[in-house]
Protein backbone atom coordinates (compact mmCIF):
# COMPACT_ATOMS: atom_id res chain seq x y z
CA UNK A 1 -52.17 -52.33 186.96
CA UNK A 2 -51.69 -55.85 185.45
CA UNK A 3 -55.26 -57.19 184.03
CA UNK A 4 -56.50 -60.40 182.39
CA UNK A 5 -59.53 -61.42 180.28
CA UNK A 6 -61.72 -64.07 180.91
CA UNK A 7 -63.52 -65.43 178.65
CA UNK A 8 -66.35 -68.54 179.39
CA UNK A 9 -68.69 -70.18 177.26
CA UNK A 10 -71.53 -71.72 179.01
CA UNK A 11 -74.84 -73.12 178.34
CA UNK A 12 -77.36 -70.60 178.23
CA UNK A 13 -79.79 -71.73 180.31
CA UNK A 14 -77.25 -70.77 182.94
CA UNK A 15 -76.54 -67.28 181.39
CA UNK A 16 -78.32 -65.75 184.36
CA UNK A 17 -77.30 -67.40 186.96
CA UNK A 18 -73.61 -66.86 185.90
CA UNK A 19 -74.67 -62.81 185.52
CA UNK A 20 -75.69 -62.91 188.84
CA UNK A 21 -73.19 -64.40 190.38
CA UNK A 22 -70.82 -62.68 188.64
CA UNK A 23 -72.47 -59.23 190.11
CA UNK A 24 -73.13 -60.61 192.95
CA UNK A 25 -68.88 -61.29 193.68
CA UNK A 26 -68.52 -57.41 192.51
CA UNK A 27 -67.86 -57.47 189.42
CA UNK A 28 -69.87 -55.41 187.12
CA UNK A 29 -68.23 -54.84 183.73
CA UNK A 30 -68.94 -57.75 181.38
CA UNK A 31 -70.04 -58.50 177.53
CA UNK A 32 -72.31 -61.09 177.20
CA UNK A 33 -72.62 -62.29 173.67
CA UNK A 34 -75.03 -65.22 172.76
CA UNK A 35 -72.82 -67.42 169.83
CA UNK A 36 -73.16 -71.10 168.34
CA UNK A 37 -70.14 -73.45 168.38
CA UNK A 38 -69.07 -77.00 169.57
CA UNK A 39 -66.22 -78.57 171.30
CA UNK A 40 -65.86 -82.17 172.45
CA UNK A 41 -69.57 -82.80 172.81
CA UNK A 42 -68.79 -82.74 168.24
CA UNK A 43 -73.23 -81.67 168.02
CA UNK A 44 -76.52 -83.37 168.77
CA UNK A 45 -77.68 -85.90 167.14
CA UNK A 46 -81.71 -86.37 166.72
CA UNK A 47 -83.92 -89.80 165.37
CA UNK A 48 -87.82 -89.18 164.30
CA UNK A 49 -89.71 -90.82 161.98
CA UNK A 50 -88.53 -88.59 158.91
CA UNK A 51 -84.70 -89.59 159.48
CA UNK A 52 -81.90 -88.44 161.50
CA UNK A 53 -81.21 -84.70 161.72
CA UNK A 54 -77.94 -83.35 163.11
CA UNK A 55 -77.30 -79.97 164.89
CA UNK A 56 -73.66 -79.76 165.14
CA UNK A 57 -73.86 -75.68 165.97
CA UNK A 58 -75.23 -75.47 169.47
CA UNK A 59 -76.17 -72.40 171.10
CA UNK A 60 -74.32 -70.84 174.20
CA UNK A 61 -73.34 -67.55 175.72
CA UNK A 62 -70.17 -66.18 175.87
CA UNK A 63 -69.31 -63.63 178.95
CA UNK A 64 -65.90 -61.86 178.62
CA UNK A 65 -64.69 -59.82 181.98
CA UNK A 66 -61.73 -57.83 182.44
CA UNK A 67 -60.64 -57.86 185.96
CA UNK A 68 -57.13 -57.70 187.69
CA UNK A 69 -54.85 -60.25 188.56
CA UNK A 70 -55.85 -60.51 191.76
CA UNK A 71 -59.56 -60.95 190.91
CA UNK A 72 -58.76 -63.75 188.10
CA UNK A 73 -59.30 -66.76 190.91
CA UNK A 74 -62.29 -65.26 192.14
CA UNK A 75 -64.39 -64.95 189.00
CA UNK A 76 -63.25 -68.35 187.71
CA UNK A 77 -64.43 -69.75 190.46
CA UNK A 78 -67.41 -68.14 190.53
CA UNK A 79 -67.60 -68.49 186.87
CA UNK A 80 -67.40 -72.17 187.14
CA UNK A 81 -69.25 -73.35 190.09
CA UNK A 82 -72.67 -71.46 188.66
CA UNK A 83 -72.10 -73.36 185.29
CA UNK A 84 -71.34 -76.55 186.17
CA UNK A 85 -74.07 -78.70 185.52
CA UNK A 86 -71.45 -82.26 186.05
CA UNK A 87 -72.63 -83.18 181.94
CA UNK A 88 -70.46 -82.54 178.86
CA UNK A 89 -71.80 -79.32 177.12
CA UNK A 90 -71.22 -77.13 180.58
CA UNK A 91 -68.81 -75.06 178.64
CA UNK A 92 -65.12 -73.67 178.54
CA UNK A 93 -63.44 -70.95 180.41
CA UNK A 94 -60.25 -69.25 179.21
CA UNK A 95 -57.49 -66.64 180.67
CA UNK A 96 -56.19 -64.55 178.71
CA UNK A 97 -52.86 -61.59 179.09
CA UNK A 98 -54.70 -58.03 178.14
CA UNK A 99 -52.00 -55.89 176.73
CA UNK A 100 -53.18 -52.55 176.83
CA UNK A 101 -57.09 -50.59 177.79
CA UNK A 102 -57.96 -47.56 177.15
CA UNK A 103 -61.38 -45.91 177.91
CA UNK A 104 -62.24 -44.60 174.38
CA UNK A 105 -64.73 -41.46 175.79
CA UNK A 106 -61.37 -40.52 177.37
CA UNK A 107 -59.31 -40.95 174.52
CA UNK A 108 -59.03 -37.52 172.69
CA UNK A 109 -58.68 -35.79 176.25
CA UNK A 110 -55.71 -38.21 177.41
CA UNK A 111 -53.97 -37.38 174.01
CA UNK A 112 -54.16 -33.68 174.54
C-alpha cells in the first residue's frame, strides 16, 4: 500500500472546521499541532500611540494526515475548501512520499 503525508498549515480560527471536515470525509487519524511561522504575508505590522510594534511569528495550526494515494485528492480538497478564507494568511498545504510506517505497539511482535 502506497501512502502520502499531508501536511497544511492554516489559520487557526479554522482549526475546527478543517477537523471536522476532515472526519467528516472519513478520515480519522491526524496530528494537529498549533506552531508560529510566516510565509508571504512576511508578519503584521501594528501603529498605536507608543510606536509601531511588529509580530512577524503568527500563530497557526498545523494538521498532518497519512492517507493513501487514492485518498490524497480527497483530503486536499477538503483540506482546502474549509480553509480558504480568499485573504493572504489562509495557509499552505503540502504532499509529501511516506517511505515506510510501522505501528510501534506492534513492533516487538512483528520482529519476533
Amino acid at each position: 500500500m502506497r501512502v502520502k503525508m499531508i501536511v497544511a498549515i492554516v489559520r487557526p480560527e479554522k482549526a475546527q472546521d478543517v477537523k471536522d471536515a476532515i472526519h467528516e470525509a472519513g478520515f480519522n487519524g491526524m496530528t494537529v499541532t498549533h506552531v508560529t511561522g510566516r510565509g508571504r504575508q512576511a508578519g503584521l505590522k501594528f501603529v498605536n500611540r507608543a510606536g509601531e510594534f511588529v509580530v512577524d511569528e503568527i500563530e497557526k495550526t498545523k494538521f498532518e494526515i497519512v492517507v493513501e494515494d487514492k485518498d490524497v485528492d480527497t483530503v486536499v480538497d477538503c483540506v482546502c475548501r474549509t480553509a480558504s478564507t480568499g485573504r493572504p494568511g489562509d495557509g499552505r498545504l503540502f504532499v509529501l512520499p511516506v517511505e515506510r510506517t510501522c505501528r510501534i505497539s506492534d513492533y516487538l511482535t512483528d520482529q519476533a
